[in-house]
PDB file of N, CA and C in Angstrom:
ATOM      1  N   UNK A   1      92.526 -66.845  79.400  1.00  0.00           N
ATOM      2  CA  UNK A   1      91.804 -68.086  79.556  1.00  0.00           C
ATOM      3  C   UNK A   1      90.365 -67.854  79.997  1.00  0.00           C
ATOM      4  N   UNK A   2      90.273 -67.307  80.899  1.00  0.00           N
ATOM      5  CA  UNK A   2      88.576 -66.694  81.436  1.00  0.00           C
ATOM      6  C   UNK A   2      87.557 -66.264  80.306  1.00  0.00           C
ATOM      7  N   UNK A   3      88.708 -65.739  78.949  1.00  0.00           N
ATOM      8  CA  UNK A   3      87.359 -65.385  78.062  1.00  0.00           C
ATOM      9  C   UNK A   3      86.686 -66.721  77.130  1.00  0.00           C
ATOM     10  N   UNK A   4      87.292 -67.768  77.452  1.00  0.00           N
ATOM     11  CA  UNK A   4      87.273 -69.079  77.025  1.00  0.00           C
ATOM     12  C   UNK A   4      85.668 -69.745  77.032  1.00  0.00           C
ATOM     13  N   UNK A   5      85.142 -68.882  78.400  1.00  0.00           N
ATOM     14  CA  UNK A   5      84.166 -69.984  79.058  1.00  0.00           C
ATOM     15  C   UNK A   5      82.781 -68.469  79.346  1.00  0.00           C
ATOM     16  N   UNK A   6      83.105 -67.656  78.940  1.00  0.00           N
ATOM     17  CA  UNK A   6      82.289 -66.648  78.518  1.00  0.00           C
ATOM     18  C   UNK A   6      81.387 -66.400  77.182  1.00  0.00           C
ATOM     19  N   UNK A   7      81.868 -66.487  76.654  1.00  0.00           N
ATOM     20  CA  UNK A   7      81.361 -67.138  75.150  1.00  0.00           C
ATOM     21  C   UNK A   7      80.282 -68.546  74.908  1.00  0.00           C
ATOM     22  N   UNK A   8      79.106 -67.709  74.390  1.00  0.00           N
ATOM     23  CA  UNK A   8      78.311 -68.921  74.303  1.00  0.00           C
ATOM     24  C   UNK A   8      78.516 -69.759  73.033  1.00  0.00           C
ATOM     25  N   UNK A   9      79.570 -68.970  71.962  1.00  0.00           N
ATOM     26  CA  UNK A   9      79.935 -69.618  70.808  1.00  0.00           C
ATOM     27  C   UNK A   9      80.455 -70.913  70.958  1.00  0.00           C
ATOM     28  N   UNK A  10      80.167 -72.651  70.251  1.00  0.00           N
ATOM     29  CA  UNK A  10      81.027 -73.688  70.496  1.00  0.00           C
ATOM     30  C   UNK A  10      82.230 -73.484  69.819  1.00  0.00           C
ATOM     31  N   UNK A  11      82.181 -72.827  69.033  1.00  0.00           N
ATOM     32  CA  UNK A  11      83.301 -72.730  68.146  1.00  0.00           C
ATOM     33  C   UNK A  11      84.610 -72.205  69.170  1.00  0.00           C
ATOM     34  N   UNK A  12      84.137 -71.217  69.208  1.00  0.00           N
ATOM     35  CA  UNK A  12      85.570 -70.332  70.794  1.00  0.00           C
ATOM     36  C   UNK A  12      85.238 -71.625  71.545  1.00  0.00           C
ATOM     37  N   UNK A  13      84.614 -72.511  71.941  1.00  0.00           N
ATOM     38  CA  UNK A  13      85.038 -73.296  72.954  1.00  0.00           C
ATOM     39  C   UNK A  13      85.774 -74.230  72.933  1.00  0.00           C
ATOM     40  N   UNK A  14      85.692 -74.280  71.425  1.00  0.00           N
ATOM     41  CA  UNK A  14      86.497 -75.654  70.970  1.00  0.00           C
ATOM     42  C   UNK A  14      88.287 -75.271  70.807  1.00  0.00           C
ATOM     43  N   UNK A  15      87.926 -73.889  70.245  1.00  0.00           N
ATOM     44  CA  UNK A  15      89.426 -73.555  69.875  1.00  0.00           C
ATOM     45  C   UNK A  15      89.916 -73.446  71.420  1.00  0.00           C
ATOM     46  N   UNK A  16      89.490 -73.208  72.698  1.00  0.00           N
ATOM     47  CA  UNK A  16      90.365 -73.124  73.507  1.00  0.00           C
ATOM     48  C   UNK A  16      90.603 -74.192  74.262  1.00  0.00           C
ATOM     49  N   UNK A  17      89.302 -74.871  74.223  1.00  0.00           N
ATOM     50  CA  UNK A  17      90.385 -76.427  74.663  1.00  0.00           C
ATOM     51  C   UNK A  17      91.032 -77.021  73.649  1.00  0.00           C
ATOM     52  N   UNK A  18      91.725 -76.508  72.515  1.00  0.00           N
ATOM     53  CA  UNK A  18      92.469 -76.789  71.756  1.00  0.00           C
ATOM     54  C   UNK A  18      93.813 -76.418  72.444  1.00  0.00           C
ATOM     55  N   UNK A  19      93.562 -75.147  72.586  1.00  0.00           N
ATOM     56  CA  UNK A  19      94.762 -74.333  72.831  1.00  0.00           C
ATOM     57  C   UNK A  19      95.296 -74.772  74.352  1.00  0.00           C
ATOM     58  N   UNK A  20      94.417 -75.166  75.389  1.00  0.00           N
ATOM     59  CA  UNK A  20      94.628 -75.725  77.001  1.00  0.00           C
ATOM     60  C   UNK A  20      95.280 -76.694  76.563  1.00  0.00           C
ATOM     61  N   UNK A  21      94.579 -77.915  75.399  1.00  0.00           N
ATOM     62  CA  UNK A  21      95.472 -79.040  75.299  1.00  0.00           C
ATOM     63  C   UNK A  21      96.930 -78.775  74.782  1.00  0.00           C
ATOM     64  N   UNK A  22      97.063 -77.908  73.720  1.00  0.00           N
ATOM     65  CA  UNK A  22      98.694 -78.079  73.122  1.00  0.00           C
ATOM     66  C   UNK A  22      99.424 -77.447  74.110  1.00  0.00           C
ATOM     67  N   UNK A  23      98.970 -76.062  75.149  1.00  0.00           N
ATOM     68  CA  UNK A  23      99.488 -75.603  76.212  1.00  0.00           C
ATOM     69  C   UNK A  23     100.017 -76.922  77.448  1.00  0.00           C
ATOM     70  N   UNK A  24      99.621 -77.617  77.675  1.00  0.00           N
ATOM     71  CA  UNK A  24      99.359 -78.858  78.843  1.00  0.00           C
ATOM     72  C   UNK A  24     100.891 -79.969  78.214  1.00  0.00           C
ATOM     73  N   UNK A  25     100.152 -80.341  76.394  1.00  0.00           N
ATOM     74  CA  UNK A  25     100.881 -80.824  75.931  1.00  0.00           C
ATOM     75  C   UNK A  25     102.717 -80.671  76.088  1.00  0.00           C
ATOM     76  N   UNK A  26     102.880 -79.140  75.640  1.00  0.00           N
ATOM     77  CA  UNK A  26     104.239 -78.420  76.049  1.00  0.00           C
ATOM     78  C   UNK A  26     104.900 -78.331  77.307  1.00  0.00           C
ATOM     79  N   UNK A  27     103.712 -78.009  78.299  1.00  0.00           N
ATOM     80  CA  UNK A  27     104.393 -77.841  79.550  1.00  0.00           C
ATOM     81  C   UNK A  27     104.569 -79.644  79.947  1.00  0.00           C
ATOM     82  N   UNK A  28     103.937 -80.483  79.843  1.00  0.00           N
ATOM     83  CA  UNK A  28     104.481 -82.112  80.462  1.00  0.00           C
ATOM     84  C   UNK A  28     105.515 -82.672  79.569  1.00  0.00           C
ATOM     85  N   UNK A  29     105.814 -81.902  78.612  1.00  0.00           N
ATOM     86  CA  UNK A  29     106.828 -82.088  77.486  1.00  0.00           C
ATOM     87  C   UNK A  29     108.095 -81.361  78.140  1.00  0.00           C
ATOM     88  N   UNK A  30     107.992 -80.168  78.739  1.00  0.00           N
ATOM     89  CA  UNK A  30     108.993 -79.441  79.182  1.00  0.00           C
ATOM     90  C   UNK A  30     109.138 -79.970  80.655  1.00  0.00           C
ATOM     91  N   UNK A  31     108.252 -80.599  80.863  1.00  0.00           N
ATOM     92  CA  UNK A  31     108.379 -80.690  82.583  1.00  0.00           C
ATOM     93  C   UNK A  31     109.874 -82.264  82.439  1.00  0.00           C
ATOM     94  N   UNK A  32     108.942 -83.202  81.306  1.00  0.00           N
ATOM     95  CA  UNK A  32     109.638 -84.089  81.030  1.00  0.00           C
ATOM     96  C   UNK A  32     111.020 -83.936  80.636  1.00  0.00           C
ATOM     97  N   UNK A  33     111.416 -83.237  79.799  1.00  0.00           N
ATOM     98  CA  UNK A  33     113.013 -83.197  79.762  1.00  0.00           C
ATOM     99  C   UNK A  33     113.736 -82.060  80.890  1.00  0.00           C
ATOM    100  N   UNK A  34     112.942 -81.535  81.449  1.00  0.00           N
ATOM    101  CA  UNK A  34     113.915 -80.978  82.824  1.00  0.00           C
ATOM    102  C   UNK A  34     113.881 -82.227  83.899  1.00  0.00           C
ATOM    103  N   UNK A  35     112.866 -82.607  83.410  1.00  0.00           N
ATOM    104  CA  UNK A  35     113.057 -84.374  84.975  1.00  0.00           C
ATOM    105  C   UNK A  35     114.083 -84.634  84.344  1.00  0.00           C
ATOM    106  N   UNK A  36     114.245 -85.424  82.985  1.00  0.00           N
ATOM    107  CA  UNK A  36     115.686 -85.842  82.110  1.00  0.00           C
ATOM    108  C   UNK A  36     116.737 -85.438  82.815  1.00  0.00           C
ATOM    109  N   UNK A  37     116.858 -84.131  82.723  1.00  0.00           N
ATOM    110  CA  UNK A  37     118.078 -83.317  82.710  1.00  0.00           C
ATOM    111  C   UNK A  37     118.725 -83.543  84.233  1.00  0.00           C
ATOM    112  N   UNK A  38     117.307 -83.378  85.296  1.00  0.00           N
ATOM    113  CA  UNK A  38     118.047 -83.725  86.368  1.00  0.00           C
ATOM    114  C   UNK A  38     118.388 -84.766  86.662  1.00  0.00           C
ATOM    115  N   UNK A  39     117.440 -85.760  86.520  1.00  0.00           N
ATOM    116  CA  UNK A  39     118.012 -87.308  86.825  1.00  0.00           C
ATOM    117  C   UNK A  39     119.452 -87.331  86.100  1.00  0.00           C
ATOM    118  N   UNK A  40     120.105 -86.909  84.887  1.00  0.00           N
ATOM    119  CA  UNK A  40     121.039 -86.901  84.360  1.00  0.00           C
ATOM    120  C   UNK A  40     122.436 -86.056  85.076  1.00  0.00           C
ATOM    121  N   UNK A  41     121.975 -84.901  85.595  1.00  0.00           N
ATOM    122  CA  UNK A  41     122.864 -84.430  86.526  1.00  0.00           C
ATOM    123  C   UNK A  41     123.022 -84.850  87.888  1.00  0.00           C
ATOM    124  N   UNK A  42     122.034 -85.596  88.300  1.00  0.00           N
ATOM    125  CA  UNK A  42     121.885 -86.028  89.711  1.00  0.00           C
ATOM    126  C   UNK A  42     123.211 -87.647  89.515  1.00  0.00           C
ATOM    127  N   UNK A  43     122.432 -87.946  88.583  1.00  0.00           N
ATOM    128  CA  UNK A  43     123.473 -89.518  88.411  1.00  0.00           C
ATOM    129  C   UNK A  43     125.143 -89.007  88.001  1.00  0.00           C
ATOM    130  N   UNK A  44     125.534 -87.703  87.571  1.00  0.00           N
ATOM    131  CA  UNK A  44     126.711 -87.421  87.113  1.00  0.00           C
ATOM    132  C   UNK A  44     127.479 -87.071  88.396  1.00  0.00           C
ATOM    133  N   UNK A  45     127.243 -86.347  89.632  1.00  0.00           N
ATOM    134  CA  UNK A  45     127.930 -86.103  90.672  1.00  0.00           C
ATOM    135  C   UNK A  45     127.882 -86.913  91.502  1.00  0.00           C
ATOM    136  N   UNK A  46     126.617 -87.830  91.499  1.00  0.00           N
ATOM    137  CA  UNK A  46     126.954 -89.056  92.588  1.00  0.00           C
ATOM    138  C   UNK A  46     128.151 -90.029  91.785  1.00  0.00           C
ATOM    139  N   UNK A  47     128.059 -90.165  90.532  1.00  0.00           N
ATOM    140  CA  UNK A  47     129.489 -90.958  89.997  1.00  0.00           C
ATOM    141  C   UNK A  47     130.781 -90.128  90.422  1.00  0.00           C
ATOM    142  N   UNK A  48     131.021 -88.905  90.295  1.00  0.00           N
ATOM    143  CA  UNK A  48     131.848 -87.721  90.471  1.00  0.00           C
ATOM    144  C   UNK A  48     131.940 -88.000  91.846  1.00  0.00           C
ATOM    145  N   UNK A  49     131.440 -87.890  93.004  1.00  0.00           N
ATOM    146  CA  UNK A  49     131.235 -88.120  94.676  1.00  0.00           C
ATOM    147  C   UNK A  49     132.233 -89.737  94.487  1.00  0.00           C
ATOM    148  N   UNK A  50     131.343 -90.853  94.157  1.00  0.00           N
ATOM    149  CA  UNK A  50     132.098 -91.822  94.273  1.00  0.00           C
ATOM    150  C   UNK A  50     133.546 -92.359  93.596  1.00  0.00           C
ATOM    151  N   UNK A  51     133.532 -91.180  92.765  1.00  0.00           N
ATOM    152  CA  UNK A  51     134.998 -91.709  92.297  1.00  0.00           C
ATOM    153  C   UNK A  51     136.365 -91.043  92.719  1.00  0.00           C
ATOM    154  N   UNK A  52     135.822 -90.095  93.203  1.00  0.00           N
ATOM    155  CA  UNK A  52     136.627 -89.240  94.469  1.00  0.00           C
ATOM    156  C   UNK A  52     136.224 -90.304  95.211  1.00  0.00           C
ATOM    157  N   UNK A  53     135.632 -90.859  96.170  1.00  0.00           N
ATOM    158  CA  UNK A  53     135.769 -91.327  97.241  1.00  0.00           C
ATOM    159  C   UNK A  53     136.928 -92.618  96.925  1.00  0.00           C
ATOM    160  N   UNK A  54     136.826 -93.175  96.080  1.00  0.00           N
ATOM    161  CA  UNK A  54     137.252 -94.495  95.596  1.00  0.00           C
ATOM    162  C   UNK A  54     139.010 -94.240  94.979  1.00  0.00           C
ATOM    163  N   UNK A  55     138.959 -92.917  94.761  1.00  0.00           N
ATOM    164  CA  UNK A  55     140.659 -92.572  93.896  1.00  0.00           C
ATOM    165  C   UNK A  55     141.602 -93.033  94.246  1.00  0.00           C
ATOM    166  N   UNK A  56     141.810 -92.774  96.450  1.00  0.00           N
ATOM    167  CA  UNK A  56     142.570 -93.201  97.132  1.00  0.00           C
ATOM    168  C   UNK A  56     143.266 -95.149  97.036  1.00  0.00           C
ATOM    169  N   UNK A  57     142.085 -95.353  96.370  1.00  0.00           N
ATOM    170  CA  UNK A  57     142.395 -97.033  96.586  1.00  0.00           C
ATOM    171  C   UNK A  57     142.957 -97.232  95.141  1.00  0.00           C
TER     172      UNK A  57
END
């Protein structure tokens, strides 16, 4: 990334905030379906917790 902003070429400057954006793009893309995943596992053992708690009745 450092050689990004070394370069007086616009051209290299453009391609790497190209490349920061689709990089950024992926990672809030990946960040987003691991939030998914947990909110999805988080809501599966609190149902699992309460239905054990509730079996007895």
């Amino acid at each position: 990334m450092g050689h990004c902003y070394s370069s007086p070429s616009s051209t290299e400057e453009h391609n790497c905030d190209e490349e920061d954006s689709s990089v950024k793009k992926r990672c809030l893309a990946m960040a987003k379906e691991q939030r998914s995943r947990f909110y999805i596992l988080r809501r599966c053992i609190i149902m699992l917790l309460c239905w054990r708690k509730y079996e007895k009745y």
